[in-house]
N, C-alpha and C. Protein backbone atom coordinates (compact mmCIF):
# COMPACT_ATOMS: atom_id res chain seq x y z
N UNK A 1 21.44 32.60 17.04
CA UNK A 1 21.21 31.98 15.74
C UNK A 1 21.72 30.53 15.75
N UNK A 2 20.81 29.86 15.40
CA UNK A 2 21.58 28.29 15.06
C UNK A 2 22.11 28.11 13.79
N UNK A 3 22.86 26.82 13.49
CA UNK A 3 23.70 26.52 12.24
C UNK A 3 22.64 26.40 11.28
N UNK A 4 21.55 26.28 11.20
CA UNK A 4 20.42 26.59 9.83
C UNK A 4 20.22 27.78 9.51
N UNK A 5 20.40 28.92 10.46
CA UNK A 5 19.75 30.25 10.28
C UNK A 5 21.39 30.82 9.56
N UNK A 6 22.37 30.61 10.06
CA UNK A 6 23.29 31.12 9.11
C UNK A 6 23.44 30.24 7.78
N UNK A 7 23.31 29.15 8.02
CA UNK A 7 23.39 28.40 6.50
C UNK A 7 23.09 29.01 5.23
N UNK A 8 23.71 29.04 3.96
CA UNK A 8 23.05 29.55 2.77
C UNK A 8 22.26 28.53 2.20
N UNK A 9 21.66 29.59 1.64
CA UNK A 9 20.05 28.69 1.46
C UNK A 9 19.70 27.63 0.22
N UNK A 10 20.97 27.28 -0.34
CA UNK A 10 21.04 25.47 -1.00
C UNK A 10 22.03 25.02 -0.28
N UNK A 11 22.26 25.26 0.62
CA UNK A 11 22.91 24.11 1.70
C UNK A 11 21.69 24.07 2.63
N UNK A 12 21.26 24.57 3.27
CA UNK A 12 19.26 24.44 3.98
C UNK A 12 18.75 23.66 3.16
N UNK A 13 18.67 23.67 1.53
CA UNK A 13 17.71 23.37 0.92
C UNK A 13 18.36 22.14 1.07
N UNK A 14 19.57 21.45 0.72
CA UNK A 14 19.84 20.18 1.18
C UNK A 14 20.02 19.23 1.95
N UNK A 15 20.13 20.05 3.22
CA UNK A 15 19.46 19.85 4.16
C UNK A 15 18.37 19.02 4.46
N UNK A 16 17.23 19.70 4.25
CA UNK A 16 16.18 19.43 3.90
C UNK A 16 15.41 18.23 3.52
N UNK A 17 16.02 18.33 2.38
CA UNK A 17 16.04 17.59 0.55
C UNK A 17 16.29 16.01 1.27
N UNK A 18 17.75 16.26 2.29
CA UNK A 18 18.09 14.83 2.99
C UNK A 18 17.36 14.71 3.98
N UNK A 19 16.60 15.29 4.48
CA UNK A 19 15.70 14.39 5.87
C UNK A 19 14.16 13.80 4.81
N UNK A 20 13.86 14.89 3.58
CA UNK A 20 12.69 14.13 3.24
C UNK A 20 12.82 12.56 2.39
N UNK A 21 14.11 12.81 2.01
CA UNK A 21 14.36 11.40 1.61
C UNK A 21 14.59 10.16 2.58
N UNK A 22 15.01 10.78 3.75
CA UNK A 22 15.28 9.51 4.61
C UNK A 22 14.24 9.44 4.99
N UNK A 23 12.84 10.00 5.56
CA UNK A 23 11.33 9.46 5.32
C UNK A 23 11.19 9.29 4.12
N UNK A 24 11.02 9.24 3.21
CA UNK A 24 10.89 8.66 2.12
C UNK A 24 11.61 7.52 2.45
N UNK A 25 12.81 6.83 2.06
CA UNK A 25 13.46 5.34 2.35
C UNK A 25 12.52 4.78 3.12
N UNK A 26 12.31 5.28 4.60
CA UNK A 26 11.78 4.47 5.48
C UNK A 26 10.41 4.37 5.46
N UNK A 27 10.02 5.02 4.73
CA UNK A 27 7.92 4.67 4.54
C UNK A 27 8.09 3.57 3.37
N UNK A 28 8.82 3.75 2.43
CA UNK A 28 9.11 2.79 1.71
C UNK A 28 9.36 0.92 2.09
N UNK A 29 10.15 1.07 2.85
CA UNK A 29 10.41 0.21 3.80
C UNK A 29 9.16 -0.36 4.36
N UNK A 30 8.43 0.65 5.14
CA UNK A 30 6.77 0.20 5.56
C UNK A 30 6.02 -0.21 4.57
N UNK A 31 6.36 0.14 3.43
CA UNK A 31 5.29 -0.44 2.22
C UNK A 31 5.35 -1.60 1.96
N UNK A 32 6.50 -1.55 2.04
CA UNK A 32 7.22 -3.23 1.08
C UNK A 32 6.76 -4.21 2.36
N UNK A 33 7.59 -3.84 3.41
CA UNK A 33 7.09 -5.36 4.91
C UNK A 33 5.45 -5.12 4.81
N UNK A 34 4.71 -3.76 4.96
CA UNK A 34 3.09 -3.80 5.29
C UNK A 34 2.62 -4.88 4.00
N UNK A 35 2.86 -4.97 2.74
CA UNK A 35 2.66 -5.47 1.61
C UNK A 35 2.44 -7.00 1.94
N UNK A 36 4.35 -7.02 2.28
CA UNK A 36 4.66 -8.69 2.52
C UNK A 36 3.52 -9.32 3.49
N UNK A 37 2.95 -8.76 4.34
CA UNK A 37 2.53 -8.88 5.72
C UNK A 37 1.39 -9.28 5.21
N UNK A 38 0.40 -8.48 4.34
CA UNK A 38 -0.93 -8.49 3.75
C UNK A 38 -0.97 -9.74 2.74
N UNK A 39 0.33 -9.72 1.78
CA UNK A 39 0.11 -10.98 0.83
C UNK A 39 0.13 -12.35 1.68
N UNK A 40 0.93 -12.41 3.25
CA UNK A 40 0.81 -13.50 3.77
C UNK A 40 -0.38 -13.99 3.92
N UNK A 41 -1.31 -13.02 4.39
CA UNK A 41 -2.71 -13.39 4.59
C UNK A 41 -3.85 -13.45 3.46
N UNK A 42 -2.86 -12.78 2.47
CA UNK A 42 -3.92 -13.20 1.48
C UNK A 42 -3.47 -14.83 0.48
N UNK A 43 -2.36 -15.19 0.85
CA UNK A 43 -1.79 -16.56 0.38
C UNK A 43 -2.86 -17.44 1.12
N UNK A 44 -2.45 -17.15 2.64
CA UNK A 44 -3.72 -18.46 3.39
C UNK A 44 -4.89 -18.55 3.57
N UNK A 45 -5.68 -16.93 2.68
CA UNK A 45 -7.26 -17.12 1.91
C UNK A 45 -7.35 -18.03 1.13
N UNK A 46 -6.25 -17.99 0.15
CA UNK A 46 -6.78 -18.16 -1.20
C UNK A 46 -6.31 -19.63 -1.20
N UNK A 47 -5.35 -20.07 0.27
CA UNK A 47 -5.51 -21.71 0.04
C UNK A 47 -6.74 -21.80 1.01
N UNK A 48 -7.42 -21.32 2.14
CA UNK A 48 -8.27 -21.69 2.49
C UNK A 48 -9.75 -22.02 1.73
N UNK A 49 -9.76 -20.93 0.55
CA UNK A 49 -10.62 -21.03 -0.30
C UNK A 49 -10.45 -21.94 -1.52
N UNK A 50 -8.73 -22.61 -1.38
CA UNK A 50 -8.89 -23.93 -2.69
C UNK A 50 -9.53 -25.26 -1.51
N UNK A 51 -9.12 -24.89 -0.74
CA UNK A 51 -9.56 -26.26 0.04
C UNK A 51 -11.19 -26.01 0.24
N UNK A 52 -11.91 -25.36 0.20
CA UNK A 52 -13.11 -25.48 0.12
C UNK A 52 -13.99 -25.02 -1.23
N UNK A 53 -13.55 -25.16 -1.99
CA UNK A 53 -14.08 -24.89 -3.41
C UNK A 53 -14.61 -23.48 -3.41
N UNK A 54 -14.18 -22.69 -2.84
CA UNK A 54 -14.57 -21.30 -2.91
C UNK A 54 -13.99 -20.15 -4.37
N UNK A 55 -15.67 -19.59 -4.76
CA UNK A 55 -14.20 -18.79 -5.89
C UNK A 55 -13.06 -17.76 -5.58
N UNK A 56 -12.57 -17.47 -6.28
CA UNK A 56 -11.02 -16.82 -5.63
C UNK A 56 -11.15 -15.20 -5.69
N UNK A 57 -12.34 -15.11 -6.54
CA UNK A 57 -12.90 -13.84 -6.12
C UNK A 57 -14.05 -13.55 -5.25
N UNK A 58 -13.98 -12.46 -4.60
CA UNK A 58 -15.27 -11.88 -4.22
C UNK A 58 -15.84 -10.43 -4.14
N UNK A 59 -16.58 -10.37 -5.62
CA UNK A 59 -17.16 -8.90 -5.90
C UNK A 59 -17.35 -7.82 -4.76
N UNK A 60 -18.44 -8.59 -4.11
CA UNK A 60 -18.91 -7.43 -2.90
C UNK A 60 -18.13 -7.40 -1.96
N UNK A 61 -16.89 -8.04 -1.56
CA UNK A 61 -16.31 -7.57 -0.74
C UNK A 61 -15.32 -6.91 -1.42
N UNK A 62 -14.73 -6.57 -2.63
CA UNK A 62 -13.67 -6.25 -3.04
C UNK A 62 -14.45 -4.30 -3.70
N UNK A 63 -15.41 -4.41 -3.41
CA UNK A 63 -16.18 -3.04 -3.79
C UNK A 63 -16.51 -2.52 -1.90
N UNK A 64 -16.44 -3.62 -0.79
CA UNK A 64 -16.59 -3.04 0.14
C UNK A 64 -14.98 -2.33 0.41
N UNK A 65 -14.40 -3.33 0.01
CA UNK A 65 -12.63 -2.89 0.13
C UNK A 65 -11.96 -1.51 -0.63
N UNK A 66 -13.03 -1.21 -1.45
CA UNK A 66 -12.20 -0.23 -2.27
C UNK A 66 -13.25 1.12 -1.52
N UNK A 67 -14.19 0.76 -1.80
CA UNK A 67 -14.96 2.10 -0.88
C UNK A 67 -14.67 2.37 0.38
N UNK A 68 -14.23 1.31 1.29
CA UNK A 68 -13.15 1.83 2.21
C UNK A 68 -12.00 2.64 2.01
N UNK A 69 -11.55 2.19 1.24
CA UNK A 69 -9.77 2.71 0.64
C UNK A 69 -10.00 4.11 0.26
N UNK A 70 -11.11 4.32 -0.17
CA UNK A 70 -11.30 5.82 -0.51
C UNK A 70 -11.60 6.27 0.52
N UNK A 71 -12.46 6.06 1.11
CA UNK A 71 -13.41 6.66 2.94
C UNK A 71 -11.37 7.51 2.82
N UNK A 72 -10.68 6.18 3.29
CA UNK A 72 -9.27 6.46 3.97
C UNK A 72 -8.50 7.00 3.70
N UNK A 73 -8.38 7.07 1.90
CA UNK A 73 -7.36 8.06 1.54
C UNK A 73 -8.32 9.79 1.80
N UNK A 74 -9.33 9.97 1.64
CA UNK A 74 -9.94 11.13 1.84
C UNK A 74 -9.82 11.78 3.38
N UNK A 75 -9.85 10.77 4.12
CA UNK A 75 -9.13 11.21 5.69
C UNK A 75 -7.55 11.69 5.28
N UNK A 76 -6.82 10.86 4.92
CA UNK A 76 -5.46 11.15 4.92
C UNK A 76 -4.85 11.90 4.00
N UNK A 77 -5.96 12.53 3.34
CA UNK A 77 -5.44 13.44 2.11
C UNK A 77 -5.08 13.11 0.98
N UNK A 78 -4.93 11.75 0.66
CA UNK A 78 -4.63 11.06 -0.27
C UNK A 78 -5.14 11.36 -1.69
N UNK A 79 -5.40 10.67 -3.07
CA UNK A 79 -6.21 11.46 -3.86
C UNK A 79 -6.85 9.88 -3.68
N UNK A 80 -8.39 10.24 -3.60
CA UNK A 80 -9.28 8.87 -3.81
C UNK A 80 -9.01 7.99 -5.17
N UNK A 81 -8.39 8.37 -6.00
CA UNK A 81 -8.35 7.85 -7.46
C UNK A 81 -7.43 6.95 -7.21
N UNK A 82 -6.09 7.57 -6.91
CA UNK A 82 -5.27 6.51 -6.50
C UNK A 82 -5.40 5.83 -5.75
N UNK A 83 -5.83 5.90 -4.65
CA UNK A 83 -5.82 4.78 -3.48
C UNK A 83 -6.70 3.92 -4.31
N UNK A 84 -7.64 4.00 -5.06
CA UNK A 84 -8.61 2.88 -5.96
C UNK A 84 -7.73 2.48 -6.60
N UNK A 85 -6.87 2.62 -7.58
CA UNK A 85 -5.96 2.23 -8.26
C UNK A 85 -5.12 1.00 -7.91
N UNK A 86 -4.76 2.07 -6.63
CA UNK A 86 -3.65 0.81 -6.04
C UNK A 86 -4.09 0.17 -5.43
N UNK A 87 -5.31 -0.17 -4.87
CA UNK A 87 -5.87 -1.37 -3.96
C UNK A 87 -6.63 -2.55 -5.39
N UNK A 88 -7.36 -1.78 -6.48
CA UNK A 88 -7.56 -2.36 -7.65
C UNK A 88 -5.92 -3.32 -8.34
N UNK A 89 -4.79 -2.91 -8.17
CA UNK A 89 -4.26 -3.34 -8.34
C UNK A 89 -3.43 -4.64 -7.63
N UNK A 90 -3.47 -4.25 -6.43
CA UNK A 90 -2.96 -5.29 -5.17
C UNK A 90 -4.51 -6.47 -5.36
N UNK A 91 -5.33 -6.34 -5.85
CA UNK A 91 -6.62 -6.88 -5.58
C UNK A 91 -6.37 -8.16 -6.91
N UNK A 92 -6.29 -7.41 -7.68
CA UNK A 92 -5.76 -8.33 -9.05
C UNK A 92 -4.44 -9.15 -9.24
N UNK A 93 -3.90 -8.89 -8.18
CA UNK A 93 -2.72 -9.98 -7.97
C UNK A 93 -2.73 -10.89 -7.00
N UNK A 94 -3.89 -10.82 -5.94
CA UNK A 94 -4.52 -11.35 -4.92
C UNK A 94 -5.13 -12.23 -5.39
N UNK A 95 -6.00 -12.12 -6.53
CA UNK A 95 -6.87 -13.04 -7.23
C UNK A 95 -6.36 -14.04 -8.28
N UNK A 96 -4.76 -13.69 -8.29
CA UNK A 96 -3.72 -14.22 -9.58
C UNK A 96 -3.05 -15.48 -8.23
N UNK A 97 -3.07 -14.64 -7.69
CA UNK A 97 -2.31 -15.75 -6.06
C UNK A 97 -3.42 -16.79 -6.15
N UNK A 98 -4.57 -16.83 -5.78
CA UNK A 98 -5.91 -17.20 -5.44
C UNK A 98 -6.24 -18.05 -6.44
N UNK A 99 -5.91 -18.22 -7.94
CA UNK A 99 -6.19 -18.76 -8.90
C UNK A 99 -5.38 -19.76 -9.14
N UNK A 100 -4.09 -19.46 -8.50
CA UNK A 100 -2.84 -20.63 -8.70
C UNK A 100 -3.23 -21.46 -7.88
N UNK A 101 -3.22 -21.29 -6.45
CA UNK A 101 -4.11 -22.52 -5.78
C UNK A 101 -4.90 -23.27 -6.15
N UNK A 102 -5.94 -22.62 -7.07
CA UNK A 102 -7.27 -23.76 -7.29
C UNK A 102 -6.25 -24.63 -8.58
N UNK A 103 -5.44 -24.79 -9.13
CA UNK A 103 -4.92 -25.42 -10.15
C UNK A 103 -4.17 -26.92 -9.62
């Protein structure tokens, strides 16, 4: 028997409880740098697009972007609603970035 199999079972459960939180912390962690990482590149669109008079949106690619996001959360189990949500949302602050430039 190992030290889990005798353990009582809310000390297991906390156990537990502490490894899913420390993935949790650390995907968290991946969110926030993957985020930072993505807004970098979307900062040097949206000046590439003040320097050429481009608008700061773009419909059809932002409907190709979200119908991806679903394709992906439906692979990964995700719920498609949300992953629209939250890319609809990262998308609208992309375009808030994108708008300050042209000013």
């Amino acid at each position: 028997m190992n030290d889990t199999q005798t353990t009582d079972p809310v000390a297991r459960a906390a156990t537990l409880l502490r490894g899913h939180r420390e993935s949790i912390d650390r995907l968290d962690a991946i969110l926030v740098y993957t985020l930072g990482e993505r807004f970098k590149h979307t900062q040097a669109v949206g000046k590439l697009k003040a320097e050429h008079d481009l608008p700061p949106s773009d419909p059809a690619r932002e409907e190709q972007q979200i119908a991806r996001l679903e394709d992906l959360a439906k692979a990964a189990d995700l719920d498609p609603e949300f992953a629209k949500k939250f890319l609809n949302f990262i998308i609208a602050e992309v375009i808030r970035h994108h708008q300050q430039h042209q000013s």
